[in-house]
PDB file of N, CA and C in Angstrom:
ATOM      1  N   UNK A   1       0.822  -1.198   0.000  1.00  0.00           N
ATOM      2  CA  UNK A   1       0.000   0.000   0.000  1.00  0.00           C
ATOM      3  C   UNK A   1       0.864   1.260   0.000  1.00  0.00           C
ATOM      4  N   UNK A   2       1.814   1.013   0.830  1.00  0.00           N
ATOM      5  CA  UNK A   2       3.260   2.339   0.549  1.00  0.00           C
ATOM      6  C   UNK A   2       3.255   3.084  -0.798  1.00  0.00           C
ATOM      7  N   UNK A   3       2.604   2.258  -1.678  1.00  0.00           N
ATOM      8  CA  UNK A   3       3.274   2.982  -3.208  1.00  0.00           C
ATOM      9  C   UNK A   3       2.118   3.751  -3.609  1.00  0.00           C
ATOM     10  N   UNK A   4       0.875   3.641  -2.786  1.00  0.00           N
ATOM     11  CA  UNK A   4       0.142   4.502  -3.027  1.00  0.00           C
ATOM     12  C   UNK A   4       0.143   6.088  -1.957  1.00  0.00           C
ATOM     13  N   UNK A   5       1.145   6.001  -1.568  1.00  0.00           N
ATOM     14  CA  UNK A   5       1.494   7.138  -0.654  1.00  0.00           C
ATOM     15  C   UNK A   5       2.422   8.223  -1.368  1.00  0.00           C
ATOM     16  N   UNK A   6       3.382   8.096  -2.602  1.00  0.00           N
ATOM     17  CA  UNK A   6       3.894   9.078  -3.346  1.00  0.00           C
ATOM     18  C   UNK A   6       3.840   8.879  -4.604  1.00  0.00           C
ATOM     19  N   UNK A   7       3.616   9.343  -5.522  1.00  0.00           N
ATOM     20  CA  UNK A   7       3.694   9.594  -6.882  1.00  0.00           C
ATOM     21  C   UNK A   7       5.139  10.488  -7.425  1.00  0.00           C
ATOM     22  N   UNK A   8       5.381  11.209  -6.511  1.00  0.00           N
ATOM     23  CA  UNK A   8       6.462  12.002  -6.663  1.00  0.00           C
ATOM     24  C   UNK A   8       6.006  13.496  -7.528  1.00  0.00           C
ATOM     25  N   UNK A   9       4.789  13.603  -7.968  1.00  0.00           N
ATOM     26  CA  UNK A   9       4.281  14.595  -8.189  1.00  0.00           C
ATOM     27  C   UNK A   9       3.333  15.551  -7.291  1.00  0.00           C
ATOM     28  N   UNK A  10       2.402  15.046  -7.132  1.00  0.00           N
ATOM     29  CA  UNK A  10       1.572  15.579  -6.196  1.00  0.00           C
ATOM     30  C   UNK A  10       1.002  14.462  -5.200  1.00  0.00           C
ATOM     31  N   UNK A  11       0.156  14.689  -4.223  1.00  0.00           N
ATOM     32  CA  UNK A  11      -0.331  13.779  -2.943  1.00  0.00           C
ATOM     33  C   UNK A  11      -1.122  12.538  -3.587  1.00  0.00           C
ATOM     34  N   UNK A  12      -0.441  11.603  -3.573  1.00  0.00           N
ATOM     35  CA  UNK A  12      -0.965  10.111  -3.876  1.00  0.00           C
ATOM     36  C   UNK A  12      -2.177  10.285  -2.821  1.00  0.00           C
ATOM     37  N   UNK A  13      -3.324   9.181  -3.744  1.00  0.00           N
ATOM     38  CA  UNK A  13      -4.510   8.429  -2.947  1.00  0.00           C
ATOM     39  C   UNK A  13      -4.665   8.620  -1.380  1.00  0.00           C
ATOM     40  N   UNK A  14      -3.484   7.682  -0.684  1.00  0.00           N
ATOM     41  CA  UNK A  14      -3.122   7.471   0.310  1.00  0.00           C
ATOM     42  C   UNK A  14      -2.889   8.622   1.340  1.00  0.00           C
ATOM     43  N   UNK A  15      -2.179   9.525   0.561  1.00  0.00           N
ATOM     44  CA  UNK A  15      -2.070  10.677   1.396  1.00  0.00           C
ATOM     45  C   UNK A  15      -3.016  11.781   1.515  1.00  0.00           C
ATOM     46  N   UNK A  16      -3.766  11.627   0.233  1.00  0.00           N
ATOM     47  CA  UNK A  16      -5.013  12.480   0.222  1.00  0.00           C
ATOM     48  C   UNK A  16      -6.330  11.928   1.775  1.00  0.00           C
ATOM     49  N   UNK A  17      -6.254  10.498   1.201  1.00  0.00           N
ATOM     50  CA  UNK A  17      -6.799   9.695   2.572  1.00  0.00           C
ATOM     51  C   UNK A  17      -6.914   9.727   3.985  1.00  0.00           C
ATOM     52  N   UNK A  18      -5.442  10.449   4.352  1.00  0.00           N
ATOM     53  CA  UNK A  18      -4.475  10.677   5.343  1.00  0.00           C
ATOM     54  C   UNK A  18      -5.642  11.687   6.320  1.00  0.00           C
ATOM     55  N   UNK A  19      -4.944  12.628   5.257  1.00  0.00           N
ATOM     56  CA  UNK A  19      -5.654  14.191   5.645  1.00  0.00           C
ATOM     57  C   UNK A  19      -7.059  14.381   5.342  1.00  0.00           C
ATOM     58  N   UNK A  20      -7.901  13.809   4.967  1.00  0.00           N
ATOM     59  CA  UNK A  20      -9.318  13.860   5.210  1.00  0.00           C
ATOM     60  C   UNK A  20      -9.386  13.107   6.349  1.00  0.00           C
ATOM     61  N   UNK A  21      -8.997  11.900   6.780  1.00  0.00           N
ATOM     62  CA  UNK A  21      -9.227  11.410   8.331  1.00  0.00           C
ATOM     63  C   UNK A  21      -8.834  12.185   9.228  1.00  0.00           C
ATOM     64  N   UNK A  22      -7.759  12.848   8.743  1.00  0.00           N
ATOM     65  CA  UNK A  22      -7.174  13.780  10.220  1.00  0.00           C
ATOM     66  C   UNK A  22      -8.758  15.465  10.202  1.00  0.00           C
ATOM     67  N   UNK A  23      -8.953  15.484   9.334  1.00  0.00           N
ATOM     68  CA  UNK A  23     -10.451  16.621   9.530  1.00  0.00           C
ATOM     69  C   UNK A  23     -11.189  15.990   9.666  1.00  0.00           C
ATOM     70  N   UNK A  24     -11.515  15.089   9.816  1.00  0.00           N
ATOM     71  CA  UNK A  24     -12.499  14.082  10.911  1.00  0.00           C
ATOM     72  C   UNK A  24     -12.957  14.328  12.618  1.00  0.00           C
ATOM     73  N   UNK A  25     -13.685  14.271  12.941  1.00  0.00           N
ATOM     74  CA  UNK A  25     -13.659  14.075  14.592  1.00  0.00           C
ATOM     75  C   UNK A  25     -14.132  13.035  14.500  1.00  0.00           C
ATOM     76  N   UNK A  26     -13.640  12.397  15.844  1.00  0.00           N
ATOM     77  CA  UNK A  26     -13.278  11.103  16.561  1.00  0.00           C
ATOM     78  C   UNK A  26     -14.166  11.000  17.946  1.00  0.00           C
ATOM     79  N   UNK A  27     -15.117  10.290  18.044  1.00  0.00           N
ATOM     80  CA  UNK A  27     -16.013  10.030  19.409  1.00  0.00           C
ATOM     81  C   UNK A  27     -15.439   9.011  20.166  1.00  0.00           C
ATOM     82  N   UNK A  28     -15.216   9.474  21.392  1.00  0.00           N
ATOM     83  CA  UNK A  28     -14.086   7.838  21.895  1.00  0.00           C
ATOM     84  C   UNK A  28     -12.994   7.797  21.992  1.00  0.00           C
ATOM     85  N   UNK A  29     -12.247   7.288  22.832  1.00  0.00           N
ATOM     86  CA  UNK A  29     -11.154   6.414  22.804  1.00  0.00           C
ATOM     87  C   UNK A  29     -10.747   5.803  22.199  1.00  0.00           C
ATOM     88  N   UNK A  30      -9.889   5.474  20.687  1.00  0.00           N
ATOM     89  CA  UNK A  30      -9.707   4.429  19.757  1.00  0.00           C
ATOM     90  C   UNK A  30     -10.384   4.012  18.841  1.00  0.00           C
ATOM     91  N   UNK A  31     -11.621   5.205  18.813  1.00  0.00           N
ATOM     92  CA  UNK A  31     -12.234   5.200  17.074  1.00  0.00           C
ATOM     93  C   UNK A  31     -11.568   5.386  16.343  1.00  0.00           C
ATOM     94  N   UNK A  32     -10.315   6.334  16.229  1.00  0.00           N
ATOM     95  CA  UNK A  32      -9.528   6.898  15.324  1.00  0.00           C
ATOM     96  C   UNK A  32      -8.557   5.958  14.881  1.00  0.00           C
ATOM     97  N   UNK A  33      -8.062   4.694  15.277  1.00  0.00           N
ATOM     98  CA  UNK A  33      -7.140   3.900  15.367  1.00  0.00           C
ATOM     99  C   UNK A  33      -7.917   2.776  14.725  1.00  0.00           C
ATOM    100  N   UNK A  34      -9.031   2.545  15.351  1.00  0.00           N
ATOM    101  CA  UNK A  34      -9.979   1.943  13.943  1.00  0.00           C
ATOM    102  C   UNK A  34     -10.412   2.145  12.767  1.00  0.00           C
ATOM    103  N   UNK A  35     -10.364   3.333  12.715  1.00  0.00           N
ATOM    104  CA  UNK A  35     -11.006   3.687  11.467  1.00  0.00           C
ATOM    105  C   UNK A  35      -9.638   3.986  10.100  1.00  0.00           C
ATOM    106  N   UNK A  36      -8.023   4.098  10.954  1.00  0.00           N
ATOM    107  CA  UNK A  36      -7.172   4.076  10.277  1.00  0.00           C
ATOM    108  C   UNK A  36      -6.610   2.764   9.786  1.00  0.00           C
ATOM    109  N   UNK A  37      -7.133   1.935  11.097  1.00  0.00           N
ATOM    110  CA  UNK A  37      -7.546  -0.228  10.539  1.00  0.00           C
ATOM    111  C   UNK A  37      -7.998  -0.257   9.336  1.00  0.00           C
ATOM    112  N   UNK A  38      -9.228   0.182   9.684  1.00  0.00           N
ATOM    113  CA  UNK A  38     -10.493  -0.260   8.932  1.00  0.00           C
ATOM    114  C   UNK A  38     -10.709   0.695   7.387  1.00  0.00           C
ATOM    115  N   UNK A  39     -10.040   1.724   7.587  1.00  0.00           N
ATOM    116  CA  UNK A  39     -10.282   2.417   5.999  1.00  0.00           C
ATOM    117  C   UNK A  39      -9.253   2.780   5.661  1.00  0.00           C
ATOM    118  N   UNK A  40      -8.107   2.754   5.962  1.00  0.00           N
ATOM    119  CA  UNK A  40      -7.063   2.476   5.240  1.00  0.00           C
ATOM    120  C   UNK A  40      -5.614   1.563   5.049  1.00  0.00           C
ATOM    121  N   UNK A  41      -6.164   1.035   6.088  1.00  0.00           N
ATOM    122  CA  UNK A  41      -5.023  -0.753   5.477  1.00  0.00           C
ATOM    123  C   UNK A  41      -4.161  -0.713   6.835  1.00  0.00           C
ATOM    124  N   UNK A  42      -3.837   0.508   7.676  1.00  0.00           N
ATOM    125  CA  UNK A  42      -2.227   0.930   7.988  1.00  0.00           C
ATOM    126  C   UNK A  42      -2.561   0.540   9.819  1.00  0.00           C
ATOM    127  N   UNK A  43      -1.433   0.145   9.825  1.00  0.00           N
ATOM    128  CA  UNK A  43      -1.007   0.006  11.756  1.00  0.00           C
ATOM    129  C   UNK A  43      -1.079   1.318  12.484  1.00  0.00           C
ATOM    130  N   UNK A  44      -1.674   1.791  13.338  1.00  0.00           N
ATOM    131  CA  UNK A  44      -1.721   2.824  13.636  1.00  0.00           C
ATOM    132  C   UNK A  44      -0.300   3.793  13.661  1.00  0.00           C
ATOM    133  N   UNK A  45       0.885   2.890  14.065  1.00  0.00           N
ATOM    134  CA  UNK A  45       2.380   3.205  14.292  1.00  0.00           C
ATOM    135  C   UNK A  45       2.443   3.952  12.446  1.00  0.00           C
ATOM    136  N   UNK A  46       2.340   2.853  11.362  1.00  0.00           N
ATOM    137  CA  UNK A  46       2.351   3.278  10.212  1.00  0.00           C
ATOM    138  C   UNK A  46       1.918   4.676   9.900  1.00  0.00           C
ATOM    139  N   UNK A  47       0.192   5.130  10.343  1.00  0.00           N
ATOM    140  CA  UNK A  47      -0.369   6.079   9.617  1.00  0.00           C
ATOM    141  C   UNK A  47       0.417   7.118  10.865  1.00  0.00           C
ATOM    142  N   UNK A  48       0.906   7.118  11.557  1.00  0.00           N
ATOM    143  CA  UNK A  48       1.235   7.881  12.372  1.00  0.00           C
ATOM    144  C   UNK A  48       2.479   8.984  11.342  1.00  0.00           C
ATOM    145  N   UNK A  49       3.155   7.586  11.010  1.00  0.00           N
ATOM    146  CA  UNK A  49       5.196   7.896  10.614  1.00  0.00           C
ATOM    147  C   UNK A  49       4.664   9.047   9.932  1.00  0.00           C
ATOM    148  N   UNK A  50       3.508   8.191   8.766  1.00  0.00           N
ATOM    149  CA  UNK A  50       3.100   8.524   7.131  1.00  0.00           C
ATOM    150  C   UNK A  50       2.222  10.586   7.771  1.00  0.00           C
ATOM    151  N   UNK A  51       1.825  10.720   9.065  1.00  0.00           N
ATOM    152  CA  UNK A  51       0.823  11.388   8.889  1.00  0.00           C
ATOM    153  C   UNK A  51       2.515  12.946   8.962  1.00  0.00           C
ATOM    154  N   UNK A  52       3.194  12.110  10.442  1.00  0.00           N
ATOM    155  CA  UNK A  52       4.539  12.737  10.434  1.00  0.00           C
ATOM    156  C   UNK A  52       5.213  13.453   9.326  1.00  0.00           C
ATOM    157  N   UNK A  53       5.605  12.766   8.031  1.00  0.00           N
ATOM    158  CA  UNK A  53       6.353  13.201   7.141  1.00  0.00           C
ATOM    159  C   UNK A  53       5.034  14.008   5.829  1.00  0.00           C
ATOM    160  N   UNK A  54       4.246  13.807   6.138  1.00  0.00           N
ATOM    161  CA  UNK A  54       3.586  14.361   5.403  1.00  0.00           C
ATOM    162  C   UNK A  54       3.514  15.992   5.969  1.00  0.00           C
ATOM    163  N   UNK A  55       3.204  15.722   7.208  1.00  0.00           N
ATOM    164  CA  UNK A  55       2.989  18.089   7.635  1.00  0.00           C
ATOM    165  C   UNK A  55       4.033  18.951   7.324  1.00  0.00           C
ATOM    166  N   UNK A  56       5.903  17.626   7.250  1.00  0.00           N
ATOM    167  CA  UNK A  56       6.189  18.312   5.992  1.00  0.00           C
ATOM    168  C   UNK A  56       6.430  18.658   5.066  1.00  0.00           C
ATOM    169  N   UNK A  57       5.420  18.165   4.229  1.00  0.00           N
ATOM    170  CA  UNK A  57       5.842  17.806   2.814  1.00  0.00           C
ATOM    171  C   UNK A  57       4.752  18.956   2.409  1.00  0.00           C
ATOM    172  N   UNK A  58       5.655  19.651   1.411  1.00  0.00           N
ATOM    173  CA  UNK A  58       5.026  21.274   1.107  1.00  0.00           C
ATOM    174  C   UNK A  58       3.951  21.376  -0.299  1.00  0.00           C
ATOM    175  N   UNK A  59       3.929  19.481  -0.198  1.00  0.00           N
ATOM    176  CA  UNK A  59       2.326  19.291  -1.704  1.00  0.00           C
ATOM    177  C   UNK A  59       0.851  18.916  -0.480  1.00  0.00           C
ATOM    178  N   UNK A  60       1.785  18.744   0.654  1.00  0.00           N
ATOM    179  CA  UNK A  60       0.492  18.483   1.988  1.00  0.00           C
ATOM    180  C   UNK A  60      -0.026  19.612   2.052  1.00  0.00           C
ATOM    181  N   UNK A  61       0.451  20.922   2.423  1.00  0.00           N
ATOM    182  CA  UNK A  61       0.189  21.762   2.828  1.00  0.00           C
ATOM    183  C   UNK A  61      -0.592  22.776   1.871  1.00  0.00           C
ATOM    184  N   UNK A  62      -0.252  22.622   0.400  1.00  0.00           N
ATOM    185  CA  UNK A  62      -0.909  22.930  -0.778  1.00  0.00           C
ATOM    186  C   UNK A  62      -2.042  22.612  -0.555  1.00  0.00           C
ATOM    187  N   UNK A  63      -2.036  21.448  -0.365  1.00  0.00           N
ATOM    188  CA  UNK A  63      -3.431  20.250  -0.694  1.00  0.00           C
ATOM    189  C   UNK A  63      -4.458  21.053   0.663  1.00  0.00           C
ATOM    190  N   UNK A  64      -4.165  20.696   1.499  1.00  0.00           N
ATOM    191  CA  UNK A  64      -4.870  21.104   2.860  1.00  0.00           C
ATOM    192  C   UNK A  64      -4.021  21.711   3.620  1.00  0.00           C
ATOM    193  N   UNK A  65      -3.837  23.624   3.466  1.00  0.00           N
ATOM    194  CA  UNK A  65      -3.252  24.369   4.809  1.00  0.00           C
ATOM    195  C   UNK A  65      -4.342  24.487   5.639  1.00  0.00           C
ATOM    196  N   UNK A  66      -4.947  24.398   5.847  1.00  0.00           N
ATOM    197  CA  UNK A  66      -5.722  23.965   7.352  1.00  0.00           C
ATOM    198  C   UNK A  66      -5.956  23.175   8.566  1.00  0.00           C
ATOM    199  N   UNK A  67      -5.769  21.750   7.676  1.00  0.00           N
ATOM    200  CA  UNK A  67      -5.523  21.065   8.546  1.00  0.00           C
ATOM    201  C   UNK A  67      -3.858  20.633   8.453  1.00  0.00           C
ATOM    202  N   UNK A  68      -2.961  20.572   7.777  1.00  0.00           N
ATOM    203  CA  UNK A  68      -1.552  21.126   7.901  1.00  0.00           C
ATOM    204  C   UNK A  68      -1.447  21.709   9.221  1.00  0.00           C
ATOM    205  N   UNK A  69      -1.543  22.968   8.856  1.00  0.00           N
ATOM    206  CA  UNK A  69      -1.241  24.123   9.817  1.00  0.00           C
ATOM    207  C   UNK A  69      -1.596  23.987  11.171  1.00  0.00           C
ATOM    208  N   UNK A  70      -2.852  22.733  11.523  1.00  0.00           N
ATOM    209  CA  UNK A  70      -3.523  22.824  12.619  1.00  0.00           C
ATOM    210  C   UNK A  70      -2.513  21.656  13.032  1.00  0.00           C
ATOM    211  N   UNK A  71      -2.364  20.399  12.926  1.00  0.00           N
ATOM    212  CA  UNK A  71      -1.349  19.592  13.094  1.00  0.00           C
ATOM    213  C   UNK A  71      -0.160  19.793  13.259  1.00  0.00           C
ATOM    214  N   UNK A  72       0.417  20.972  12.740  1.00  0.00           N
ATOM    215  CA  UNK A  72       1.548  21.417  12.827  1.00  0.00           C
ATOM    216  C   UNK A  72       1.694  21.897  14.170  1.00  0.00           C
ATOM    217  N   UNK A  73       0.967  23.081  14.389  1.00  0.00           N
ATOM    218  CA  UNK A  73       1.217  23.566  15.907  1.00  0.00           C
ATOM    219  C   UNK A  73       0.603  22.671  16.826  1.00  0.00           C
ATOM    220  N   UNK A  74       0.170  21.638  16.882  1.00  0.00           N
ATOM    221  CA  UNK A  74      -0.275  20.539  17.656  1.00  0.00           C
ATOM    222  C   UNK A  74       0.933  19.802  18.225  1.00  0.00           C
ATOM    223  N   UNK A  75       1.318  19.630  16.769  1.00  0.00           N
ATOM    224  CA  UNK A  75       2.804  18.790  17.251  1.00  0.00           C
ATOM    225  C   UNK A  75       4.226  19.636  17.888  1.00  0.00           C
ATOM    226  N   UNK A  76       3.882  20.561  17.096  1.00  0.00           N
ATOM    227  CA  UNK A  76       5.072  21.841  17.835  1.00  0.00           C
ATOM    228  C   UNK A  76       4.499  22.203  19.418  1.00  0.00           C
ATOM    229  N   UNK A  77       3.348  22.283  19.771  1.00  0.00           N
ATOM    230  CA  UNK A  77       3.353  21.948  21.327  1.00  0.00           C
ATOM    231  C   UNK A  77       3.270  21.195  22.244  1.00  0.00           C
ATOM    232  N   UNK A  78       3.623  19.705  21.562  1.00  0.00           N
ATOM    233  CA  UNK A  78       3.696  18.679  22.139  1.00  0.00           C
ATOM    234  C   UNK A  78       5.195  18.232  22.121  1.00  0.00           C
ATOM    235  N   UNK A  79       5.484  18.806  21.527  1.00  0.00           N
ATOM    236  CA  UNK A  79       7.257  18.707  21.372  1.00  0.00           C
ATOM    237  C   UNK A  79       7.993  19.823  22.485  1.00  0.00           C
ATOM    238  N   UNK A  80       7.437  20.695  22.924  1.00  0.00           N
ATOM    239  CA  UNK A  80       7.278  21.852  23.882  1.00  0.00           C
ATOM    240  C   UNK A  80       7.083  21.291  24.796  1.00  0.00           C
ATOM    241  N   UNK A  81       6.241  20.619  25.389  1.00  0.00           N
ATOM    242  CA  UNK A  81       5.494  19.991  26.433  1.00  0.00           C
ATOM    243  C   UNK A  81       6.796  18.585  26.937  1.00  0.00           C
ATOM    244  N   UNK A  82       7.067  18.165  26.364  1.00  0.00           N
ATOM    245  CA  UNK A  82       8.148  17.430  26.503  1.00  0.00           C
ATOM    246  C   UNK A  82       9.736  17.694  27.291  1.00  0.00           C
TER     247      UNK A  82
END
């Protein structure tokens, strides 16, 4: 399924996939970890790496600066928090 994650042009399938789940809300504890099971193939550890290298990849941020941008400082204050 990896090879549907770059094209090397613009945001493969996979990554388009990515970032519509992440503008999702999540009811629960571990809906979100199911639903990254269940609708797109990946180990949660996986969609994690994949969600990682994508905020910065600057065809992500094209695609969706919103939710980019919102993930971004999410993770920049959790890296703070640390």
């Amino acid at each position: 399924m990896d090879e549907e994650y770059d094209d090397g042009v613009g945001l493969g399938r996979g990554e388009r996939e990515i970032l519509a789940l992440e503008r999702r809300g999540f009811a629960g504890p571990g809906a979100k970890e199911r639903a990254v099971r269940e609708e797109l193939g990946l180990a949660p550890v996986r969609y994690y790496q994949l969600l990682n290298a994508l905020l910065d990849d600057p065809r992500a941020l094209a695609h969706d600066p919103v939710t980019v941008n919102r993930l971004r400082r999410v993770r920049e204050r959790r890296r703070g928090e640390r």
